[in-house]
Protein backbone atom coordinates (compact mmCIF):
# COMPACT_ATOMS: atom_id res chain seq x y z
CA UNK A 1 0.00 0.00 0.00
CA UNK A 2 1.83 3.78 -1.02
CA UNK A 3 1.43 6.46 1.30
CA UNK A 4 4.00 7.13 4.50
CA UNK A 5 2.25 6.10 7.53
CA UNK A 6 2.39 7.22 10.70
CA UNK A 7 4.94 5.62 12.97
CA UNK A 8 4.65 4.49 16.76
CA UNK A 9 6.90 5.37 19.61
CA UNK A 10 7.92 5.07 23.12
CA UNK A 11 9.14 8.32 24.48
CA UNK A 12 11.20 9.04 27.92
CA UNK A 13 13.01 11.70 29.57
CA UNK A 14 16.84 10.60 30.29
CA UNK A 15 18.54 12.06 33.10
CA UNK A 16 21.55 13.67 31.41
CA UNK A 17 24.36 16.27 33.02
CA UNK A 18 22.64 19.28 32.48
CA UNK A 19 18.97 18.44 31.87
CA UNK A 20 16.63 15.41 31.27
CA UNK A 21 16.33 14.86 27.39
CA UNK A 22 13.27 13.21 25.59
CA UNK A 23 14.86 9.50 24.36
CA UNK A 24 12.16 9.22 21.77
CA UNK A 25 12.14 5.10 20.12
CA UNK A 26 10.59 5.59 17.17
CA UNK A 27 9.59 1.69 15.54
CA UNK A 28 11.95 1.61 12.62
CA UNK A 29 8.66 -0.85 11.68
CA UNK A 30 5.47 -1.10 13.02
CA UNK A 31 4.59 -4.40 14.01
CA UNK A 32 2.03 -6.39 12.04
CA UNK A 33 0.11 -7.47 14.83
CA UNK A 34 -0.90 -6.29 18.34
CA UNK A 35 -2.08 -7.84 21.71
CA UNK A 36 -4.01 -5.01 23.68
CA UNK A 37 -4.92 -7.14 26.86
CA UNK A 38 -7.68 -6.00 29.96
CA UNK A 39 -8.04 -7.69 32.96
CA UNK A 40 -11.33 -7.38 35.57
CA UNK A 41 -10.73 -4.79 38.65
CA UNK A 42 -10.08 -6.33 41.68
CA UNK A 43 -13.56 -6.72 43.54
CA UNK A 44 -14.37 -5.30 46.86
CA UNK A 45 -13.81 -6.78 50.15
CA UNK A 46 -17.44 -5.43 51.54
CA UNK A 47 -18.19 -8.15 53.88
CA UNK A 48 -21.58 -10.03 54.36
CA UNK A 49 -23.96 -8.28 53.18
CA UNK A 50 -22.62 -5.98 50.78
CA UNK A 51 -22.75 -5.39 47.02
CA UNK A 52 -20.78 -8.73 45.44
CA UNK A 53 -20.21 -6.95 42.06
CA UNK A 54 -18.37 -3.98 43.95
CA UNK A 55 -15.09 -3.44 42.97
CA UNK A 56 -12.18 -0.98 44.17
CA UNK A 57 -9.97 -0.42 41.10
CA UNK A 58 -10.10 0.30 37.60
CA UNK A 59 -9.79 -2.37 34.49
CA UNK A 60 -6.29 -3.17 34.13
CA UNK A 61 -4.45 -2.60 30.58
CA UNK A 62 -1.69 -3.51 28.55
CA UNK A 63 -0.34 -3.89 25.08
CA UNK A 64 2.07 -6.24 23.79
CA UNK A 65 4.15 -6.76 20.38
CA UNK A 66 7.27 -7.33 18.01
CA UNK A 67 9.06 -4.61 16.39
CA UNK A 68 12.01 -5.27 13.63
CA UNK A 69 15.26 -3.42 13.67
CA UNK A 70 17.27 -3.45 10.95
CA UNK A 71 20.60 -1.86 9.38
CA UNK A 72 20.08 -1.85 6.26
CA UNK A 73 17.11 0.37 6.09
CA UNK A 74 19.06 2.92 8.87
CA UNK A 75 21.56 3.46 6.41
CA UNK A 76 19.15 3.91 3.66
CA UNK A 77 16.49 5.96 4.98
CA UNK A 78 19.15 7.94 8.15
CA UNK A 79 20.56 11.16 7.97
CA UNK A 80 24.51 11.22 7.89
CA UNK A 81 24.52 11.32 11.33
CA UNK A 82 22.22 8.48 12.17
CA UNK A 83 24.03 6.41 8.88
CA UNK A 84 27.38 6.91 10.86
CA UNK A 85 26.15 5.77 13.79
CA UNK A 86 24.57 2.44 12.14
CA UNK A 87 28.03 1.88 10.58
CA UNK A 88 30.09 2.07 13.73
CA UNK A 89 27.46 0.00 15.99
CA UNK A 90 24.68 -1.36 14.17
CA UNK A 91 21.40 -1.03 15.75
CA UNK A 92 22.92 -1.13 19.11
CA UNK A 93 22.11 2.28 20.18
CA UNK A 94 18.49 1.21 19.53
CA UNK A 95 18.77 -2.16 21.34
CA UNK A 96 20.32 0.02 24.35
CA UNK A 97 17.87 2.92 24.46
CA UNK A 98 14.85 -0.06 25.05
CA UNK A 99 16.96 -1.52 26.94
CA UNK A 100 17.68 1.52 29.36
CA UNK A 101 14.03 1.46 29.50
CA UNK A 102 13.89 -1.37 32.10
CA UNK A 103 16.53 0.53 34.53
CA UNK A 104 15.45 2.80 37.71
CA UNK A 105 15.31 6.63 37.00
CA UNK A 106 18.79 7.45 38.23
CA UNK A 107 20.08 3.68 38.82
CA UNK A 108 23.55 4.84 38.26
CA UNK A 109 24.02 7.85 39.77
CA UNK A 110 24.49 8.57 43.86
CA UNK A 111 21.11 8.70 44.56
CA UNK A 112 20.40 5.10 42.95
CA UNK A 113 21.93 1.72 43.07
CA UNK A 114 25.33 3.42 43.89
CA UNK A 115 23.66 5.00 46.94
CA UNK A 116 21.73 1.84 47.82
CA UNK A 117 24.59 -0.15 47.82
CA UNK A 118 26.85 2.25 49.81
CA UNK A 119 23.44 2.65 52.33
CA UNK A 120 23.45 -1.44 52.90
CA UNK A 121 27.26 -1.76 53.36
CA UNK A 122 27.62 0.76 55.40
CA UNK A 123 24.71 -1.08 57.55
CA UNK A 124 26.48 -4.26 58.10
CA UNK A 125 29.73 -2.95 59.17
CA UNK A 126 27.26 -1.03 61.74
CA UNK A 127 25.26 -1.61 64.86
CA UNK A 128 21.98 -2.95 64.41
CA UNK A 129 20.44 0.51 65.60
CA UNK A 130 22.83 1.87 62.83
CA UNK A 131 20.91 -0.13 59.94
CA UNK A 132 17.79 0.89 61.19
CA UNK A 133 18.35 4.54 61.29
CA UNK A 134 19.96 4.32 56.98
CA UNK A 135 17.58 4.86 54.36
CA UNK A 136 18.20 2.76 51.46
CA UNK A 137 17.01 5.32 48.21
CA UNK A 138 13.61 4.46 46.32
CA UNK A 139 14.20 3.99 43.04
CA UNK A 140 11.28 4.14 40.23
CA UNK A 141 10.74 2.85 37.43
CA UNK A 142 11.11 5.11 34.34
CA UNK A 143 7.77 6.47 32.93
CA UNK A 144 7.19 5.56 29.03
CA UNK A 145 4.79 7.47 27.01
CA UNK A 146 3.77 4.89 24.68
CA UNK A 147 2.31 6.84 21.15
CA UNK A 148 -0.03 4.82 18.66
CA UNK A 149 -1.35 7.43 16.62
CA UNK A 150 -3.38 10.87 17.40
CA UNK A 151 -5.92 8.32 19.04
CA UNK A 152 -3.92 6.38 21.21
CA UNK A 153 -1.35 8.32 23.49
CA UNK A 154 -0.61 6.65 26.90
CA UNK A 155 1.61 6.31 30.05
CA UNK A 156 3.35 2.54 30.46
CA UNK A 157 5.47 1.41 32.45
CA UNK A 158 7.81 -1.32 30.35
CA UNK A 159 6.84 -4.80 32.01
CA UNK A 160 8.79 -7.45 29.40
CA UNK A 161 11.32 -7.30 26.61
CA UNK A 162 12.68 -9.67 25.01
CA UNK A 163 15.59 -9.03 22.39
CA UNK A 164 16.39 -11.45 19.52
CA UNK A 165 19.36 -10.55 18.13
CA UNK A 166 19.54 -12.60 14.31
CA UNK A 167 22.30 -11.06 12.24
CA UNK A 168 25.57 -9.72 12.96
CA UNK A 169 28.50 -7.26 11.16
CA UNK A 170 32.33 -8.13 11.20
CA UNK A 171 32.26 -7.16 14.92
CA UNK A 172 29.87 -8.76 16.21
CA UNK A 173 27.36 -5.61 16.17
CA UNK A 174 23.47 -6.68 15.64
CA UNK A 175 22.44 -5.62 12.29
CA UNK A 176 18.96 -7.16 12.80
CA UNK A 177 16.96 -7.50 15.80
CA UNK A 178 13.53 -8.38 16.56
CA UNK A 179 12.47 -7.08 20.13
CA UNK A 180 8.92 -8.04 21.88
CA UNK A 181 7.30 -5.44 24.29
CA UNK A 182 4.97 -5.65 27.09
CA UNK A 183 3.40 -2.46 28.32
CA UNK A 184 0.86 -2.35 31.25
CA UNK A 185 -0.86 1.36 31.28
CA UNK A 186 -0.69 3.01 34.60
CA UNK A 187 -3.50 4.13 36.99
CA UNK A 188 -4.48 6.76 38.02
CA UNK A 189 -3.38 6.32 41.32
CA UNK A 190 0.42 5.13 40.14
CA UNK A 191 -0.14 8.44 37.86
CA UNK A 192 0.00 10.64 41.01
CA UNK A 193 3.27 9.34 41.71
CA UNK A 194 5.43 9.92 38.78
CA UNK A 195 7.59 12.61 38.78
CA UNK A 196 9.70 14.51 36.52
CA UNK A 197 9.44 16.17 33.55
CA UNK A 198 6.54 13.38 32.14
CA UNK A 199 4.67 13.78 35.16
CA UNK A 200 2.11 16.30 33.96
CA UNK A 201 2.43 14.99 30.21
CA UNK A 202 1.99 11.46 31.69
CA UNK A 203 -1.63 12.64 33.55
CA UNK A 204 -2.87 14.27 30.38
CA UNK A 205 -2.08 11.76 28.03
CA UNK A 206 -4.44 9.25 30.22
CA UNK A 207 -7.25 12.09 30.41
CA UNK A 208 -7.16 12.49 27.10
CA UNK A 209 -7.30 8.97 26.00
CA UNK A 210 -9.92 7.71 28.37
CA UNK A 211 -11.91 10.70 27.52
CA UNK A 212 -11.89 10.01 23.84
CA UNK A 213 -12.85 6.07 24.24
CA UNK A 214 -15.65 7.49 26.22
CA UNK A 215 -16.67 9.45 23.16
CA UNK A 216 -15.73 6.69 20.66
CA UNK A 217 -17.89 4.74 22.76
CA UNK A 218 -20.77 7.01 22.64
CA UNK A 219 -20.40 7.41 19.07
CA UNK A 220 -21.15 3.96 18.52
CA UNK A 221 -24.57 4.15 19.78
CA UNK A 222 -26.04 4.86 16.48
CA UNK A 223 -24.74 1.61 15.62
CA UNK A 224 -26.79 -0.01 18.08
CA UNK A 225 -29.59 1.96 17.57
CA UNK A 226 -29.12 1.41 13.78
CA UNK A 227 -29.05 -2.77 14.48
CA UNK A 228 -31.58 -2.58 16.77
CA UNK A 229 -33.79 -1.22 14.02
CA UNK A 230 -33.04 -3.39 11.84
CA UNK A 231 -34.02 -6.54 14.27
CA UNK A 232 -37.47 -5.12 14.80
CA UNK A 233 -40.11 -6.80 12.41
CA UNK A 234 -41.62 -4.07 11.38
């Protein structure tokens, strides 16, 4: 089919040394084919007597799918810049940047797995009272805003990836990659959490893509009404 079509994307902010940058993953390919999974809310503890079909959560959701990486078509298609950079490594800076994807927000810096480390050695050559008083860091998860078209813009968190790495170059860079995704869309309550430059992106993007499957939904009322209508016998 001719045309250029739009392309998917995951897009994250990466702590850098002088401000976060967007690490936008546009799909080289769209996949084919895509899983888009729900699962019931969890029901409601309300004791004898109450309402069995209660619940106290929302639907959960997630996607899941296999994107191609390939060489070839970087060279091809890149600019000079990007064609130099899929000489010298391959598609390795786009196997990394998914991979990164999976790592705590600031894993590698004082404040992260460095820090939580230095926090639970520093605890066992200590007193007991010592390990109590150290706070290990929180770490969290990076924030992915997961873009399917104007209709489909969410917040994900990365929950699987598998790489399979099927071609290589004289050095043992991939040239060809397939990598499968799993992406569970947050709540709203995990949305109240996230900080950092997505946060307020991350709260809109949900708003605005519940509120237009609400209207999607609406608008497909006159196809009810329309079959409905058509059932009657007169």
């Amino acid at each position: 089919m001719g045309g250029k079509f739009i392309k998917g994307a995951l897009i994250e902010f990466m702590p850098t040394f002088l401000i976060p940058l967007p690490n936008v993953i546009i799909f080289q390919f769209n996949p084919e084919t895509m899983s888009h999974r729900w699962t019931q809310p969890e029901a409601a503890n309300t004791g004898p007597g109450g309402n069995p079909l209660a619940v106290k959560s929302l639907p959960g959701e997630s996607f899941s799918f296999t994107i191609s990486m390939d060489k070839t078509d970087m060279v091809a298609d890149g600019s000079p810049v990007a064609q130099g950079i899929a000489e010298a490594t391959g598609i390795y800076t786009r196997l990394a940047a998914l991979e990164m994807l999976q790592y705590p927000t600031g894993a590698f810096d004082g404040g992260g797995l460095v820090g939580a480390v230095s926090a639970a050695a520093g605890a066992l050559g200590g007193s007991a009272s010592t390990a109590a008083d150290r706070n290990v860091p929180q770490m969290q998860v990076p924030t992915v805003l997961f873009v399917w078209g104007p209709g489909r813009i969410v917040p994900v968190r990365v929950t699987g990836l598998t790489i399979t790495e099927k071609l290589y170059d004289a050095i043992l860079n991939p040239i060809y990659a397939e990598a499968n995704l799993e992406l569970r869309v947050l709540t709203p309550d995990e949305l109240q959490a996230v900080t950092g430059p997505l946060a307020d992106v991350a709260k809109v993007a949900y708003t605005y893509s519940q509120g237009l499957r609400q209207v999607l939904a609406v608008a497909n009322l006159a196809n009810a009404v329309e079959s409905i209508i058509g059932m009657l016998p007169i």
